[in-house]
Each structure stands twice: as structure tokens, then as C-alpha cells.
C-alpha atoms as a PDB file:
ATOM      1  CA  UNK A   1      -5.737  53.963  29.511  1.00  0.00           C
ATOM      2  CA  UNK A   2      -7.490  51.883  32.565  1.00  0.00           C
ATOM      3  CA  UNK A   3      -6.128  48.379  32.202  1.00  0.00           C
ATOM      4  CA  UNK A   4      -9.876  47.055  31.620  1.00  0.00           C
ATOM      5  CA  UNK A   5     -10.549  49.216  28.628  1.00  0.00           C
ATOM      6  CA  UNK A   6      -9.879  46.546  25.873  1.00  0.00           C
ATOM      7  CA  UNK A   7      -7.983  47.817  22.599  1.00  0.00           C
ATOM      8  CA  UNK A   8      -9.856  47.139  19.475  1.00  0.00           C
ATOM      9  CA  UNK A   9      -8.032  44.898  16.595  1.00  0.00           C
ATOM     10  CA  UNK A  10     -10.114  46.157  13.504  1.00  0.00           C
ATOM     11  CA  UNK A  11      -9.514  43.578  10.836  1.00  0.00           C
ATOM     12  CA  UNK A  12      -9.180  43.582   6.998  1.00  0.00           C
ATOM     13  CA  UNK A  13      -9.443  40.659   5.257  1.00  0.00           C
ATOM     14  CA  UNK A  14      -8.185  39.385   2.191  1.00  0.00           C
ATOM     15  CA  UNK A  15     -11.239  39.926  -0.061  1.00  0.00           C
ATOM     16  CA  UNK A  16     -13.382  42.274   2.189  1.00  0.00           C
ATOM     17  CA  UNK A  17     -14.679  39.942   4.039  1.00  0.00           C
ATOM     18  CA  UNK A  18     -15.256  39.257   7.565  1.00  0.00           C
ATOM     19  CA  UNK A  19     -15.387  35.432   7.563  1.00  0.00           C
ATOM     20  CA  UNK A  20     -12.184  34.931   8.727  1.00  0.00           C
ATOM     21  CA  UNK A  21     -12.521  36.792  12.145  1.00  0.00           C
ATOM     22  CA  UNK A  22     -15.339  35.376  13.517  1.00  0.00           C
ATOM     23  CA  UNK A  23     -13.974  33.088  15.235  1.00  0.00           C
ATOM     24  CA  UNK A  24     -10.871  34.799  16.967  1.00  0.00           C
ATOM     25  CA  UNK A  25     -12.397  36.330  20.219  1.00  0.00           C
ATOM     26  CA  UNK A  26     -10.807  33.111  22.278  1.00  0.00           C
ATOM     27  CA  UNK A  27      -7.523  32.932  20.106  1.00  0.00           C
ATOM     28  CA  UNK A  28      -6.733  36.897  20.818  1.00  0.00           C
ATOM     29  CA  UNK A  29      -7.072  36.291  24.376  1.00  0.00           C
ATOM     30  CA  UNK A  30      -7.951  38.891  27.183  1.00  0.00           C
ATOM     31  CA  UNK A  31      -8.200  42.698  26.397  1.00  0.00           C
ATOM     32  CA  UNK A  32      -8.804  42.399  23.053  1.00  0.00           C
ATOM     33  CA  UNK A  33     -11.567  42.946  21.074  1.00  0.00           C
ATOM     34  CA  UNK A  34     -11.708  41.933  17.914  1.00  0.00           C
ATOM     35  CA  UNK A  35     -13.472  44.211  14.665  1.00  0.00           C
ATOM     36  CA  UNK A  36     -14.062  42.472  11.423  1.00  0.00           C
ATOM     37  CA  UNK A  37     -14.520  45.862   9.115  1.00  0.00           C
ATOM     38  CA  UNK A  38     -16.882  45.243   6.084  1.00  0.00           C
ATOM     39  CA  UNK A  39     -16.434  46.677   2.938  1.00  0.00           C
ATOM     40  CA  UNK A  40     -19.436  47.578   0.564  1.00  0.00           C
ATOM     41  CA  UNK A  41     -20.168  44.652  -1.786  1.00  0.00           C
ATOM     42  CA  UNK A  42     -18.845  42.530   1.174  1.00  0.00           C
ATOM     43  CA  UNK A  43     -20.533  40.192   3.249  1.00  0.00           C
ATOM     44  CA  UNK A  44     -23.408  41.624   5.320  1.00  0.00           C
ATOM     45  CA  UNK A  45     -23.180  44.608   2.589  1.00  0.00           C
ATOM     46  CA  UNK A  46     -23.950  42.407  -0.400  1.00  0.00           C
ATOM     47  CA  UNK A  47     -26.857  44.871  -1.827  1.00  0.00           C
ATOM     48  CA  UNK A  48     -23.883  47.701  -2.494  1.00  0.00           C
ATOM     49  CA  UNK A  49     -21.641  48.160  -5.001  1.00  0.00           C
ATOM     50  CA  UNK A  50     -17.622  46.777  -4.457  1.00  0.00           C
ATOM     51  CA  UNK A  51     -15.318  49.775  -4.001  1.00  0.00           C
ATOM     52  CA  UNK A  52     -12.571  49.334  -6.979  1.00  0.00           C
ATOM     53  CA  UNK A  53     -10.654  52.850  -6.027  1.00  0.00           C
ATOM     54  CA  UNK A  54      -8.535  54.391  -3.467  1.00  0.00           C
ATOM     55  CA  UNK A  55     -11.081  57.464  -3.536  1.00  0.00           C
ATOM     56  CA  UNK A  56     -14.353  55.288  -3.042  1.00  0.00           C
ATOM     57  CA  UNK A  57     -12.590  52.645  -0.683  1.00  0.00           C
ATOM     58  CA  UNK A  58     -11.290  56.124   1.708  1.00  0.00           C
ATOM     59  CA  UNK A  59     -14.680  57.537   1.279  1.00  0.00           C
ATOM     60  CA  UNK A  60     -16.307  54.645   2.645  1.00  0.00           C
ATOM     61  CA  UNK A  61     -13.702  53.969   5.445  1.00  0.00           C
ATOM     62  CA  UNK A  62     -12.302  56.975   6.961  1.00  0.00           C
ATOM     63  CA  UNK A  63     -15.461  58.122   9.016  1.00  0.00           C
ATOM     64  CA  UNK A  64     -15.499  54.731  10.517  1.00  0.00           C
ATOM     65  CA  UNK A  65     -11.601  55.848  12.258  1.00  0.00           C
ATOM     66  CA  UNK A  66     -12.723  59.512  13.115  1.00  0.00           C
ATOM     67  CA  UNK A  67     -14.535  59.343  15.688  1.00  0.00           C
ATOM     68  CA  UNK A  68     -12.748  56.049  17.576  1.00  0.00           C
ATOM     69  CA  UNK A  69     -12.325  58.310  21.033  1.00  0.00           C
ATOM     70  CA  UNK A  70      -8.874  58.416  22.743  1.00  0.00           C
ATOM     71  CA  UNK A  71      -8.559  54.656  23.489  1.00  0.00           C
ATOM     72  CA  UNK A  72      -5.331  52.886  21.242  1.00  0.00           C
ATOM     73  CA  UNK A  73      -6.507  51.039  18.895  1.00  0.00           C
ATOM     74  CA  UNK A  74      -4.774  48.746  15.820  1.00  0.00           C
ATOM     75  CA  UNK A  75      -5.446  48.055  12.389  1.00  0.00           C
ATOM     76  CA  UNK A  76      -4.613  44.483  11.098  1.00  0.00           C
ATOM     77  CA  UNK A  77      -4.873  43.605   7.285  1.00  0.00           C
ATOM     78  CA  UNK A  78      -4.462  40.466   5.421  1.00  0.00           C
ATOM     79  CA  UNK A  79      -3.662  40.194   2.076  1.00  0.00           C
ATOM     80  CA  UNK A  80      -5.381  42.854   0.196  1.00  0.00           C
ATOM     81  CA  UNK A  81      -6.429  44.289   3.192  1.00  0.00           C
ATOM     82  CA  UNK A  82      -2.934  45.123   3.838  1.00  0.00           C
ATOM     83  CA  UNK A  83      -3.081  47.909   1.430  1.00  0.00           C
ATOM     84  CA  UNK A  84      -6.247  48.677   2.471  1.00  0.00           C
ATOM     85  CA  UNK A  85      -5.134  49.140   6.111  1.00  0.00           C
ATOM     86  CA  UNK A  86      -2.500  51.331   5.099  1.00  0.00           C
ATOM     87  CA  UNK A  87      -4.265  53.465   2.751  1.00  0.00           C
ATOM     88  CA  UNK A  88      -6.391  54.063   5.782  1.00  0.00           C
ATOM     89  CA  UNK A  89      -3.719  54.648   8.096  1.00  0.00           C
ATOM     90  CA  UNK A  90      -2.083  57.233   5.869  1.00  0.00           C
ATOM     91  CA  UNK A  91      -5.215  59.279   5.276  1.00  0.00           C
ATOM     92  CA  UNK A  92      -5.453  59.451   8.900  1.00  0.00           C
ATOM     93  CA  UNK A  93      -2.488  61.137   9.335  1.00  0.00           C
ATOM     94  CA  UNK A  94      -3.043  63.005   6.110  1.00  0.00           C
ATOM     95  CA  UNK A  95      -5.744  64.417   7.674  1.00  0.00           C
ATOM     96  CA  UNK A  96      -3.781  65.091  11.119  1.00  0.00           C
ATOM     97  CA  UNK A  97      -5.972  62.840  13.087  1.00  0.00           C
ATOM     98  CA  UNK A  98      -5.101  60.275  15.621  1.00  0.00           C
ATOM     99  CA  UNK A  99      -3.852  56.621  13.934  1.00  0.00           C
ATOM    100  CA  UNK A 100      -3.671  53.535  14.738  1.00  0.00           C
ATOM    101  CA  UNK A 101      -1.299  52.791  17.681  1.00  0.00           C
ATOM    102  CA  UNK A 102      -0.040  50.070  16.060  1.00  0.00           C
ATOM    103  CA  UNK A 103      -0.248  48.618  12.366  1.00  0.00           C
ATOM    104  CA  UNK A 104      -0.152  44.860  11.612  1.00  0.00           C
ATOM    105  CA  UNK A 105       0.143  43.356   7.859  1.00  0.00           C
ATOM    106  CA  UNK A 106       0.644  40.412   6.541  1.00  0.00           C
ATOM    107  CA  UNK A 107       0.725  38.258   2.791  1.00  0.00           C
ATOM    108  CA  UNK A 108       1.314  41.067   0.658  1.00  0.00           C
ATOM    109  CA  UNK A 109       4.542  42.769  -0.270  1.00  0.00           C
ATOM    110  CA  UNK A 110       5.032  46.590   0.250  1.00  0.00           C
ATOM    111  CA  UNK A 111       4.331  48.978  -1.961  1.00  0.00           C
ATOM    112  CA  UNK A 112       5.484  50.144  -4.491  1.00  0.00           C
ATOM    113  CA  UNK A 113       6.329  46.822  -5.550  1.00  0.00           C
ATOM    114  CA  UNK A 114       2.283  45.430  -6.251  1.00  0.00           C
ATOM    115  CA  UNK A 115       1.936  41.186  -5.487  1.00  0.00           C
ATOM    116  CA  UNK A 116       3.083  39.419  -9.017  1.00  0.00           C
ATOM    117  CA  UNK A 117      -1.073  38.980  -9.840  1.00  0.00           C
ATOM    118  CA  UNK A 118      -2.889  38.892 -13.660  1.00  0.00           C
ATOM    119  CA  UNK A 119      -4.185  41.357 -15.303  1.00  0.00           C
ATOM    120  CA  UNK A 120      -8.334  41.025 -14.491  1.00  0.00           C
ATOM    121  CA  UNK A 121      -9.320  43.130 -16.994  1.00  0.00           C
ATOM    122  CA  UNK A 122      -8.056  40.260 -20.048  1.00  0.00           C
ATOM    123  CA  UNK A 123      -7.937  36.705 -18.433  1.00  0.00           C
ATOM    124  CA  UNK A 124     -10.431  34.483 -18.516  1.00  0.00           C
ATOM    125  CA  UNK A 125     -12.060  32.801 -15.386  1.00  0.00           C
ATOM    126  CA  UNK A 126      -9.484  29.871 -16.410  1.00  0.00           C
ATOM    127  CA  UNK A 127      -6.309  31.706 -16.377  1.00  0.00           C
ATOM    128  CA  UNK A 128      -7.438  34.164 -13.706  1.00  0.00           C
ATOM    129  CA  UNK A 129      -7.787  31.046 -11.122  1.00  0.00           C
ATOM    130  CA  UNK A 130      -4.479  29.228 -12.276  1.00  0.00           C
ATOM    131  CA  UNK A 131      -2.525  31.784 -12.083  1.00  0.00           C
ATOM    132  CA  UNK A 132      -3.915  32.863  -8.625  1.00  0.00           C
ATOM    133  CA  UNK A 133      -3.770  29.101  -8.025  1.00  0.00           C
ATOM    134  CA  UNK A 134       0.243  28.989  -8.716  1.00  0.00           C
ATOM    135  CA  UNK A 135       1.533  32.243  -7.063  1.00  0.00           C
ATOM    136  CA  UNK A 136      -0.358  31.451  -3.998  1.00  0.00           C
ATOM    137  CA  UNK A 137       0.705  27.664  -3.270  1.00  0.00           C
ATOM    138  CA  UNK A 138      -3.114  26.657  -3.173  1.00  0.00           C
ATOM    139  CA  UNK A 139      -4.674  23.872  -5.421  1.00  0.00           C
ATOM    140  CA  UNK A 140      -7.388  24.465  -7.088  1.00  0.00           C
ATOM    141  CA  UNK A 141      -8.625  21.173  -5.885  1.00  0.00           C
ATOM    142  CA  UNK A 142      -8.534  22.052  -2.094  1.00  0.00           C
ATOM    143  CA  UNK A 143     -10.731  23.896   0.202  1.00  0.00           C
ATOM    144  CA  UNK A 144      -8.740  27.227  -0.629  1.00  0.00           C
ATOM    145  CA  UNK A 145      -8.873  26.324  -4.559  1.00  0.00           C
ATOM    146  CA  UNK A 146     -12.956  25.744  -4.070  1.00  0.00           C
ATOM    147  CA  UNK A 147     -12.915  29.425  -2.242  1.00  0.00           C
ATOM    148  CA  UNK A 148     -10.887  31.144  -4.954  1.00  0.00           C
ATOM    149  CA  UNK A 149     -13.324  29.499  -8.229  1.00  0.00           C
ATOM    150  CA  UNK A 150     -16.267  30.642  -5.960  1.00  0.00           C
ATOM    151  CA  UNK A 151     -15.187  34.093  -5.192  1.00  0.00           C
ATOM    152  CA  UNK A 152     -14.118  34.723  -8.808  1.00  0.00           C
ATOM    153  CA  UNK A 153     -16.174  37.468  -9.329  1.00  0.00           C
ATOM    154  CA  UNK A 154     -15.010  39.461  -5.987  1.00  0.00           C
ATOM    155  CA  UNK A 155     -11.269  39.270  -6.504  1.00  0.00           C
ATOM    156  CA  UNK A 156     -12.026  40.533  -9.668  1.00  0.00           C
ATOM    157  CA  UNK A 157     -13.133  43.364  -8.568  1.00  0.00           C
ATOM    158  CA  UNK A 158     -10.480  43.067  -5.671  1.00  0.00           C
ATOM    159  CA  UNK A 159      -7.764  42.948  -7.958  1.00  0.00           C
ATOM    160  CA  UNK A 160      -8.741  46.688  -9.265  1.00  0.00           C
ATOM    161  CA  UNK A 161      -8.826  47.620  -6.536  1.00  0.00           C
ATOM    162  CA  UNK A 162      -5.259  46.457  -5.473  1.00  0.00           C
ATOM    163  CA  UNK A 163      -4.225  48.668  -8.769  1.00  0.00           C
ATOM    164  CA  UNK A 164      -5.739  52.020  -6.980  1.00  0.00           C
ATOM    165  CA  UNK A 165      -4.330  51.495  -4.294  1.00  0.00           C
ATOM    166  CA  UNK A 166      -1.077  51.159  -5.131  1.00  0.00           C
ATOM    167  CA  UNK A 167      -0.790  54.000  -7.821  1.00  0.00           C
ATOM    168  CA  UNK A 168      -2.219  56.509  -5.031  1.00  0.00           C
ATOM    169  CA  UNK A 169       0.415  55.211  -2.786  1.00  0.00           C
ATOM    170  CA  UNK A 170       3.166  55.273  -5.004  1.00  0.00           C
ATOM    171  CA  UNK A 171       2.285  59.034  -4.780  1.00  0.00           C
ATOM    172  CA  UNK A 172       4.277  61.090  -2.146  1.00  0.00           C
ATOM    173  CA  UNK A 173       2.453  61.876   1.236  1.00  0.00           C
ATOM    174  CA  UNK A 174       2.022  65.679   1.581  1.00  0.00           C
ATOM    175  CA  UNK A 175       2.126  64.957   5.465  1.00  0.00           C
ATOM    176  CA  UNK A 176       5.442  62.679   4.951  1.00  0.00           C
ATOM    177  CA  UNK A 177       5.978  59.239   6.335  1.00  0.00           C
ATOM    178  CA  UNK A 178       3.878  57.881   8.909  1.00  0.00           C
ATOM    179  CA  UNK A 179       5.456  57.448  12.706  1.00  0.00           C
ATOM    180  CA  UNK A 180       3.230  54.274  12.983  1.00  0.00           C
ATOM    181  CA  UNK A 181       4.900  50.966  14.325  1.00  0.00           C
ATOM    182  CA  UNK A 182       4.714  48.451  12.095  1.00  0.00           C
ATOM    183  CA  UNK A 183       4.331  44.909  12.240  1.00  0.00           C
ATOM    184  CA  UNK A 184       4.677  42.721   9.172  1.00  0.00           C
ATOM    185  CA  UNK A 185       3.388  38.844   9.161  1.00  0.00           C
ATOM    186  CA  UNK A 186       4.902  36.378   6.714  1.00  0.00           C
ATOM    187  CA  UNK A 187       3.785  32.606   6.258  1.00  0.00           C
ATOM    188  CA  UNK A 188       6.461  30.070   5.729  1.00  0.00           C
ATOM    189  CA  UNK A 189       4.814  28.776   2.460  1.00  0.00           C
ATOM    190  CA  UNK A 190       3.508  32.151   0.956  1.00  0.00           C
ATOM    191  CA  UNK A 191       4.780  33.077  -2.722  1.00  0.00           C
ATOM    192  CA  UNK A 192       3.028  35.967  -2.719  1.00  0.00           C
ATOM    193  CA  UNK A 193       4.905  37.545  -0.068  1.00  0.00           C
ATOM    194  CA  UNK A 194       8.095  36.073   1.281  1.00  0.00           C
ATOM    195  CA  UNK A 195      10.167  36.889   4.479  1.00  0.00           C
ATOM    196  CA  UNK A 196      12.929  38.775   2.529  1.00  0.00           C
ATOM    197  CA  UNK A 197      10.468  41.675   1.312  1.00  0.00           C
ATOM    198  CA  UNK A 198       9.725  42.434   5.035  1.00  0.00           C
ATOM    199  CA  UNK A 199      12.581  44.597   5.037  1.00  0.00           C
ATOM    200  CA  UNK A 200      11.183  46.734   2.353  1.00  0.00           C
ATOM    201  CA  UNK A 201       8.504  47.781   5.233  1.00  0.00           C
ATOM    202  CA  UNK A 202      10.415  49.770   6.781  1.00  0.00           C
ATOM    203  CA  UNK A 203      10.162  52.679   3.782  1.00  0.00           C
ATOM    204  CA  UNK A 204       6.686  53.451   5.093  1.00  0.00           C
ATOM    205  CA  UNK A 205       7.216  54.037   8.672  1.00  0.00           C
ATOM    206  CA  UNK A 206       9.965  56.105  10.846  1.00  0.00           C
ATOM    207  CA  UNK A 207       8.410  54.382  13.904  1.00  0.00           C
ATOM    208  CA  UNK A 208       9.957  50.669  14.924  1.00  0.00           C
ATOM    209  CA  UNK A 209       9.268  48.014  12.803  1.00  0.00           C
ATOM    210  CA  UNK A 210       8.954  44.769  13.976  1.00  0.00           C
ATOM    211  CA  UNK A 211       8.334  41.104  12.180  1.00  0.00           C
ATOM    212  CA  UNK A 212       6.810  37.570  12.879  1.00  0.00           C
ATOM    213  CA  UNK A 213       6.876  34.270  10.755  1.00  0.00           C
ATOM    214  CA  UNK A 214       3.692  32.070  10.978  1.00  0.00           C
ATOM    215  CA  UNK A 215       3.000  28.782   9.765  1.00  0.00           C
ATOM    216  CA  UNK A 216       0.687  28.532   6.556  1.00  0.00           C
ATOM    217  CA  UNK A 217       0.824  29.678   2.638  1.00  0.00           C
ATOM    218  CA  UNK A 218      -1.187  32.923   2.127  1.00  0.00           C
ATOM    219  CA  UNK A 219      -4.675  32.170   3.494  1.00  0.00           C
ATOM    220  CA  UNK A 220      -3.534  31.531   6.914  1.00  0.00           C
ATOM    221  CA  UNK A 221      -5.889  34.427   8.904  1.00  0.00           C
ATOM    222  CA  UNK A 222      -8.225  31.121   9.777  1.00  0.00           C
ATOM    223  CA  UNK A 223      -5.671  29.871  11.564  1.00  0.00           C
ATOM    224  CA  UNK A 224      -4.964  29.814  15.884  1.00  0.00           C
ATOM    225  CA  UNK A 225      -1.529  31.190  15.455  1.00  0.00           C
ATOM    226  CA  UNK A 226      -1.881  34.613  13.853  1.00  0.00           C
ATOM    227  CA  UNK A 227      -5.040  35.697  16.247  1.00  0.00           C
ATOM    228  CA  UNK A 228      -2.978  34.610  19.229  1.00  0.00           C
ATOM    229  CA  UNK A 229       0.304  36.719  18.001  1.00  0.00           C
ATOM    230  CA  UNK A 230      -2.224  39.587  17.162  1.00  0.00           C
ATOM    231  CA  UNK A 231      -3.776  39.766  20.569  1.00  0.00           C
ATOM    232  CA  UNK A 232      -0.202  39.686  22.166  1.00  0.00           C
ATOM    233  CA  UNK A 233       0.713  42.243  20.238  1.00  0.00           C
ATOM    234  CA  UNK A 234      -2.364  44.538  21.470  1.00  0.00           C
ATOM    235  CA  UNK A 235      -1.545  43.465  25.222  1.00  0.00           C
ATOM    236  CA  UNK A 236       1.932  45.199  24.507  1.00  0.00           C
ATOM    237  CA  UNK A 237       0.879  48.813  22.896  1.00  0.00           C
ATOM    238  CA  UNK A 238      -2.223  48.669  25.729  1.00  0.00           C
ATOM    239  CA  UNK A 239       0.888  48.485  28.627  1.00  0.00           C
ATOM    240  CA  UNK A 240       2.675  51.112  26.559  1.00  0.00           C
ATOM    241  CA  UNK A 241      -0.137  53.136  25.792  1.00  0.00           C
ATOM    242  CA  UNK A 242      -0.774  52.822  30.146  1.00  0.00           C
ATOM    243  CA  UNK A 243       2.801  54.363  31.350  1.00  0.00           C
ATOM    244  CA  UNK A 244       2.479  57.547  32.501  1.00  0.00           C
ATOM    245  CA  UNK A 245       4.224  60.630  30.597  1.00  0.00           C
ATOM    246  CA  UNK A 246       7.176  61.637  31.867  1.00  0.00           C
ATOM    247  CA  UNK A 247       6.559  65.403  33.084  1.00  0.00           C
ATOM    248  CA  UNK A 248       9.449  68.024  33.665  1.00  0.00           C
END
């Protein structure tokens, strides 16, 4: 790859979003470019329906990773988009075509094990947002609690979508584990996903697995640490990605 060809960090947020990438073209530094990818329902998409399956959510996402061309790119999901991420990056090699060159998650445990959330389907608005409230470390009186009572209706619909996702990857791969390097992001105040399930990674790769620590509970994408660590981390597979194969 020509060392001014910049990889492309294609982001998935927490809820679908894009909010929380906006702002990380400085943060990520030189030769990176960074993607927001919007889900239907999300913002910028708002007159579609939310995708609340692993079928819909592939449907929607897979051409998008298709058609990318030869240059490495990387796939970085936060939260929810975690699983999303990875759903995507197995159907890629389900369908033998060409992956990420690296994978980056963070704030969610690995599957099979699903994040210690309420069932949607019977809580009310009350219990759905103090219980999210309490397993995440956020008050419902902060900035993060006024997000979470404002978004109700989205991680809702989030939520059953977490539940697809997680049954269709608790099925076996017909194409058997990905060769993907991994990198797994924890927050030092993050319930939801501590340091000591990192470990746990490693079942869904046979490529190296590697893992960071940042500073924040689980929403910390807004913050100047984890775009900085992500663009690094795109510097290194565009240098590997530039070696020359060994021939003979």
C-alpha cells in the first residue's frame, strides 16, 4: 500500500449512531480516515425502520464491506457495535471475502456470554433506565443519564438486537474461526465489561490478540484517548500491510 493511501477506521457506535465520531479526524492523527457507519433508524437514516436481527442488520451492512478495494482497512465498535462489528467481520469471511485487517472492540464482553442487560420486552421505561443506569456506572442525573432517558426508545430496539446477535453467534461458523487480529478496549470504570473478560477474546480469533485500558466508564468513545489509540493502531497494520512479501 503507498504510504499516502490513508486506512479507513469504519466506526460502530454504541446505539447506531454516528455522533460520537464526528469529531475524531484530529484525535486519530495522520493516515487515518475516520467512517462513522449508520445504521437504518439511525441518525441521518431516521425515516427507516431500526434493524432488530442479525439477518436484517447483515443485509443492510455487508454490501457496504464488498466492494472496499484492496486498501487495509479496520472495523472499530463500541458497545453494541462491538457485536455488530463482529457479526460483520464474520460474514465476511463466511462469505470468503477480504476482512478487516484489523478488528478493534471495546465495552462489551465476548460472546457467548451477552452484557448483564434487562429484558426490553417487560420493563418499564423506569426499570429499563435504572437498571441501565446501575450496570453502566452512569447517573441518571448526568449528561450520560439525560442521553440514556432520551434515547429510550432506540436501545430498546438496540437491546433486541443485541439478543440476535448473540444467538446467531453462539452458532458455529461453517468457515471456522476468523484469522483477524483483535484488539479489545476496556475502560477503568466500566461494569459492563471489565478487563478480566478480555481474555475471553481470544475464542474468536486464531490471529494475535492484543489489549488496551482507557480511562472512562462505558460511554467513553467521546473521549481524546480512544481516537488517538485507534489511529495508532491503523498507523501500525498500514506499515505492516506496506512490507513487501517475502518471495522464494
Amino acid at each position: 500500500m503507498a504510504d499516502d493511501r490513508p486506512v479507513r477506521l469504519h466506526c460502530f457506535a454504541h446505539s447506531g449512531g454516528a455522533s460520537p465520531f464526528q469529531n475524531w479526524t484530529v484525535d486519530v492523527g495522520p493516515g487515518v480516515v475516520p467512517v462513522p457507519v449508520l445504521l437504518p433508524g439511525g441518525e441521518r437514516r431516521p425515516g427507516e425502520p431500526r434493524v432488530t436481527t442479525h439477518e436484517a442488520l447483515i443485509a443492510d451492512l455487508l454490501p457496504h464491506f464488498t466492494d472496499v478495494g484492496r486498501e487495509p482497512y479496520v472495523l472499530y465498535g463500541h458497545g453494541l457495535g462491538a457485536m455488530v462489528a463482529l457479526c460483520v467481520t464474520r460474514a465476511l469471511h463466511e462469505a470468503g471475502l477480504p476482512g478487516p485487517a484489523l478488528l478493534a472492540v471495546a465495552a462489551w464482553p465476548p460472546p457467548p456470554a451477552p452484557a448483564d442487560l434487562p429484558d426490553t420486552r417487560g420493563a418499564t421505561d423506569d426499570e429499563l433506565l435504572q437498571r441501565l443506569s446501575s450496570r453502566g456506572g452512569v447517573p441518571l442525573t448526568s449528561d450520560e443519564g439525560v442521553w440514556l432517558r432520551a434515547a429510550l426508545p432506540v436501545i430498546r430496539a438496540d437491546m433486541e438486537l443485541a439478543e440476535s446477535l448473540h444467538a446467531a453467534l453462539g452458532r458455529p461458523s461453517p468457515a471456522g474461526p476468523l484469522r483477524t487480529p483483535l484488539l479489545v478496549i476496556s475502560s477503568q470504570e466500566n461494569p459492563l465489561a471489565r478487563d478480566s473478560a478480555t481474555g475471553d477474546w481470544q475464542a474468536w480469533t486464531q490471529g494475535p490478540i492484543h489489549s488496551r485500558t482507557v480511562p472512562g466508564r462505558h460511554f467513553f468513545s467521546g473521549s481524546h484517548e480512544l481516537p488517538r489509540l485507534l489511529g495508532r493502531a491503523c498507523r501500525v497494520v498500514r506499515r505492516v500491510e506496506a512490507q513487501p512479501v517475502p518471495v522464494g
